[in-house]
Protein backbone atom coordinates (compact mmCIF):
# COMPACT_ATOMS: atom_id res chain seq x y z
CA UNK A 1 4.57 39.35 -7.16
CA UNK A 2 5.37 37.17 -4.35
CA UNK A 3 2.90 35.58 -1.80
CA UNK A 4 5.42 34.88 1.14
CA UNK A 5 1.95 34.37 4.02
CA UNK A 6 1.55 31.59 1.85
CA UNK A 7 2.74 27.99 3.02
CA UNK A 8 4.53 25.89 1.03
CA UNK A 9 1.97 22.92 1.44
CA UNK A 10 -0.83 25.51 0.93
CA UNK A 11 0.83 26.28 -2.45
CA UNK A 12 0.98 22.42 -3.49
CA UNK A 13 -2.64 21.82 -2.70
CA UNK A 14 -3.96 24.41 -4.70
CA UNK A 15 -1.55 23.69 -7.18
CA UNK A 16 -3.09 19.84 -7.07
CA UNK A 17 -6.67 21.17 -7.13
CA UNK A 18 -6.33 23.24 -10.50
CA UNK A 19 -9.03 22.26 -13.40
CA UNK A 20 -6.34 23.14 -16.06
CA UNK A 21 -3.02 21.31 -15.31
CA UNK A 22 -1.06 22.78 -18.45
CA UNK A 23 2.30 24.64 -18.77
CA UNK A 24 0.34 28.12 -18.53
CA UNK A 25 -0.32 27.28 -14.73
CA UNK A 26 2.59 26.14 -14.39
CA UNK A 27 4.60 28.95 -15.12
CA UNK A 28 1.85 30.88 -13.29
CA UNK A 29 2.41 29.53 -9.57
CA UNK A 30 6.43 29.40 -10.54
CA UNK A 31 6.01 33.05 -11.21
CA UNK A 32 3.74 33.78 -8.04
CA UNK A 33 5.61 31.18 -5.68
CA UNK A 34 9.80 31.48 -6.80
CA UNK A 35 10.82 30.10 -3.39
CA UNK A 36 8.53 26.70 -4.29
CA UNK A 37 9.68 26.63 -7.59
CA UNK A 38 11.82 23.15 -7.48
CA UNK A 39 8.53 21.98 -5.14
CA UNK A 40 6.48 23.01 -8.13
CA UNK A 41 8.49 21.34 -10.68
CA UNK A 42 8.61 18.21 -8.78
CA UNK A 43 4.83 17.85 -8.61
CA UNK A 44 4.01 18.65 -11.83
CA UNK A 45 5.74 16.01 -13.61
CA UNK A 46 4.29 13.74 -10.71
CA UNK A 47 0.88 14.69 -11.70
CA UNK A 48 1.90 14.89 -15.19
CA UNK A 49 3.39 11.01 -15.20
CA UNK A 50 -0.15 9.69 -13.10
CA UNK A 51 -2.41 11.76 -15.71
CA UNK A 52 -0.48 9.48 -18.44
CA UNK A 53 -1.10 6.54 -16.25
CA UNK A 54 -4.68 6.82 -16.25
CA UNK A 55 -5.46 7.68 -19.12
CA UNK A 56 -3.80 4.45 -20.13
CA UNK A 57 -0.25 5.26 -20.94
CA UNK A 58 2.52 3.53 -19.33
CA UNK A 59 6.41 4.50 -19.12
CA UNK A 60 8.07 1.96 -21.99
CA UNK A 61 10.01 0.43 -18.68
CA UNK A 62 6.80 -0.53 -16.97
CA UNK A 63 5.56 -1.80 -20.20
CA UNK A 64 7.94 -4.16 -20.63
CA UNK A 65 8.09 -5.59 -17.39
CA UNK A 66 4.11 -5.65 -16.96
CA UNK A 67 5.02 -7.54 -21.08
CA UNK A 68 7.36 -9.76 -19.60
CA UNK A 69 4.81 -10.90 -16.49
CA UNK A 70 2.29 -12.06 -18.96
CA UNK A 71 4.30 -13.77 -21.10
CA UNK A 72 5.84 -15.55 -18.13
CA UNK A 73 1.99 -16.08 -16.82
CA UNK A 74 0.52 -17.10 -20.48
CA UNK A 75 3.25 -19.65 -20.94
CA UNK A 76 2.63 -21.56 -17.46
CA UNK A 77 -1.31 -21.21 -18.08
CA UNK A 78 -0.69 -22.98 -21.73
CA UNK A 79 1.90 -25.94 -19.88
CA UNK A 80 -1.22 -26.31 -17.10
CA UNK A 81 -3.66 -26.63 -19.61
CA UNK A 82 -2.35 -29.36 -21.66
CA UNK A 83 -4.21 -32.73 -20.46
CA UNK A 84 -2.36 -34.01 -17.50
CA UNK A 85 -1.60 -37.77 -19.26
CA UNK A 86 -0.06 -35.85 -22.18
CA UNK A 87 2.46 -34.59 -20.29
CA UNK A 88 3.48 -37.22 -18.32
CA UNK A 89 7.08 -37.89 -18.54
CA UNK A 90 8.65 -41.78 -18.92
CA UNK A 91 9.50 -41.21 -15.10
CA UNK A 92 6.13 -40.38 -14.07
CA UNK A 93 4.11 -42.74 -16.30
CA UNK A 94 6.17 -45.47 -14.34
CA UNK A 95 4.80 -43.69 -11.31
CA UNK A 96 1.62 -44.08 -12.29
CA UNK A 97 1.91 -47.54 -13.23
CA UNK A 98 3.22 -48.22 -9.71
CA UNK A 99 0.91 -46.49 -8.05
CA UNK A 100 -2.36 -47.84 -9.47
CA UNK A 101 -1.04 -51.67 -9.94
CA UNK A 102 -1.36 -51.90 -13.68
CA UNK A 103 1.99 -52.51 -16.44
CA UNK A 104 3.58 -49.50 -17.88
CA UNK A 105 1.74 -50.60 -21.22
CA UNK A 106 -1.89 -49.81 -20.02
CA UNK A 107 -0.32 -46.60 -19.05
CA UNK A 108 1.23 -45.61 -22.12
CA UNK A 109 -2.12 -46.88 -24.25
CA UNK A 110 -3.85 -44.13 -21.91
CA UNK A 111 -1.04 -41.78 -23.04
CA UNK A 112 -1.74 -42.64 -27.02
CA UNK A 113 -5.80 -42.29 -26.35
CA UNK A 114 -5.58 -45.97 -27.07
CA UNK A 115 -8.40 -47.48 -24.79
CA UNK A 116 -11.97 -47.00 -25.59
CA UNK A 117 -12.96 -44.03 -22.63
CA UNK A 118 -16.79 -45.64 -22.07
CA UNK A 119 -15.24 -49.06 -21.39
CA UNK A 120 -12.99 -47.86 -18.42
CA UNK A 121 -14.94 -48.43 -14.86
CA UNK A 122 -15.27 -45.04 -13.32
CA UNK A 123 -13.66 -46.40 -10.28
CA UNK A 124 -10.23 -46.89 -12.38
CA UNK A 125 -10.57 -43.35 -13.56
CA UNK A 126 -11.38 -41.58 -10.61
CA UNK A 127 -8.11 -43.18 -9.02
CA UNK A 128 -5.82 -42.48 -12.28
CA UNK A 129 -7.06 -38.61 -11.66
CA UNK A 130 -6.61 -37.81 -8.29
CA UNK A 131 -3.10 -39.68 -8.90
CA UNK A 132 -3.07 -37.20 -11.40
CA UNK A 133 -4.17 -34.51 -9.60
CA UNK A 134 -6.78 -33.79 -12.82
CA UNK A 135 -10.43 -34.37 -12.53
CA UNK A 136 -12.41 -37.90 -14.00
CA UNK A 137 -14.16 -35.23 -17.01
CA UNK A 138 -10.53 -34.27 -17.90
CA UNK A 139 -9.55 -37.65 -18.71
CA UNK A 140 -13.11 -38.68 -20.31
CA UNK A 141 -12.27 -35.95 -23.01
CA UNK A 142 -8.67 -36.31 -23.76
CA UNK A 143 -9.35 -40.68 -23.78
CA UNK A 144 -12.66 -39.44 -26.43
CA UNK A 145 -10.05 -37.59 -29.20
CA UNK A 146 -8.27 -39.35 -32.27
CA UNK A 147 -5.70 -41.93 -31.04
CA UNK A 148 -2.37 -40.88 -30.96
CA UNK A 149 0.47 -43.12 -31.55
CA UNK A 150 4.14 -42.77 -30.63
CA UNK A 151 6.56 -44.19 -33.41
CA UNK A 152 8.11 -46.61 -33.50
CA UNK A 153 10.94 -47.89 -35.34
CA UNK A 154 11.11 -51.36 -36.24
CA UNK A 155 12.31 -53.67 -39.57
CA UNK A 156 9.21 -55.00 -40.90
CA UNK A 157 8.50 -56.27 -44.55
CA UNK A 158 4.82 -54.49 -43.73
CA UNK A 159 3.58 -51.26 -42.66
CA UNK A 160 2.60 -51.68 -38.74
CA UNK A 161 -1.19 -51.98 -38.04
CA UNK A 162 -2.62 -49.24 -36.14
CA UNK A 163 -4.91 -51.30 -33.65
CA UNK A 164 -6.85 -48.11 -33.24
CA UNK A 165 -8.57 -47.77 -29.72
CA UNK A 166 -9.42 -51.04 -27.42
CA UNK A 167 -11.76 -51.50 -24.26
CA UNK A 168 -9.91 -51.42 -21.32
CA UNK A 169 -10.96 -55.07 -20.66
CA UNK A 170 -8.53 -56.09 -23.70
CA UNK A 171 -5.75 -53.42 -22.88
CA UNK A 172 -5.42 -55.56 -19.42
CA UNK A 173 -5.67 -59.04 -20.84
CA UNK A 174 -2.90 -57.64 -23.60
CA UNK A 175 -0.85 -56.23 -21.28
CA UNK A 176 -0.59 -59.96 -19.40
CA UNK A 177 -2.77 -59.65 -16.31
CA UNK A 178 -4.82 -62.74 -15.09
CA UNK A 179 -8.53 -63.04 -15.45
CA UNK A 180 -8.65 -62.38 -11.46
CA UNK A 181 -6.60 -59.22 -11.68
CA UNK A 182 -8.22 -58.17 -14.61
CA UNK A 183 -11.64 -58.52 -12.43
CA UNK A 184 -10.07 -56.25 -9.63
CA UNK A 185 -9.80 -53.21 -12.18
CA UNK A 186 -12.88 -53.75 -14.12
CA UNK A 187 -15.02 -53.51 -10.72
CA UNK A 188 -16.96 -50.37 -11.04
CA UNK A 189 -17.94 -49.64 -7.44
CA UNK A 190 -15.62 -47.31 -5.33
């Protein structure tokens, strides 16, 4: 039996607004409401595909691409979270050298966790951060782990000593600096 005083968007809403959205009512309103039936059809499987995405299920295409935005997003947040003077590249440890007056060397011991982190002035460190746009506490705890050393290849008769970690007073005296310059960077005042 047809309802034809019935408007199409009349038919829709209280197609929406049914408790019991199965095949059964389905086939009821297509059976009450021919001339809608495409109408019908069409929101039915709309309702049908936003009842399976609340209740958790996702279409195997937006699964993948929500799958492919986290793995993009997990593998920049694991590159940012490495210590900023581990990833320093030979180009920008040079940088760094330049820009806070010291010899590649005291650099690269920084790099290796080869200073002593309680005998470099605060002052030193808060420069090296912001020039490495990380934070003072950032570089406290990556200086405070196990030295790491690069290798190196060399013909000895003798294994290499490790030198293990220095104070920063030594690493500048090492690395050829006068007792005047050395001064300048052991100043702890800002």
């Amino acid at each position: 039996m047809t309802r034809p005083e019935a408007t199409l968007e009349d038919v829709l809403d209280a197609f929406s607004m049914e408790t019991e959205m199965g095949s059964a009512t389905l086939q009821r309103y297509l059976n009450d409401y021919p001339q809608f039936s495409d109408e019908l059809i069409d929101l039915s499987n709309e309702i049908y595909q936003f009842s399976n995405v609340e209740q958790g299920e996702l279409p195997s295409t937006d699964r993948e691409r929500i799958d492919a935005v986290l793995a993009q997003f997990r593998s920049a947040a694991s590159r940012s979270s490495r210590p900023a003077l581990e990833r320093l590249s030979p180009a920008r440890q040079r940088e760094l050298s330049q820009a806070l007056g010291v010899p590649r060397q005291v650099i690269f011991a920084f790099v290796e966790r080869g200073v002593i982190a309680s005998s470099v002035p605060g002052r030193f460190l808060t420069r090296m951060a912001e020039a490495l746009q990380s934070t003072v506490s950032d570089l406290r705890t990556y200086l405070s782990q196990e030295p790491q050393r690069a290798v190196r290849y060399a013909k000895a008769d003798d294994k290499p000593l490790d030198p293990g970690q220095v104070p920063f007073e030594q690493l500048l005296r090492d690395a050829g600096l006068s007792e005047a310059q050395a001064a300048e960077f052991l100043k702890e005042e800002l």
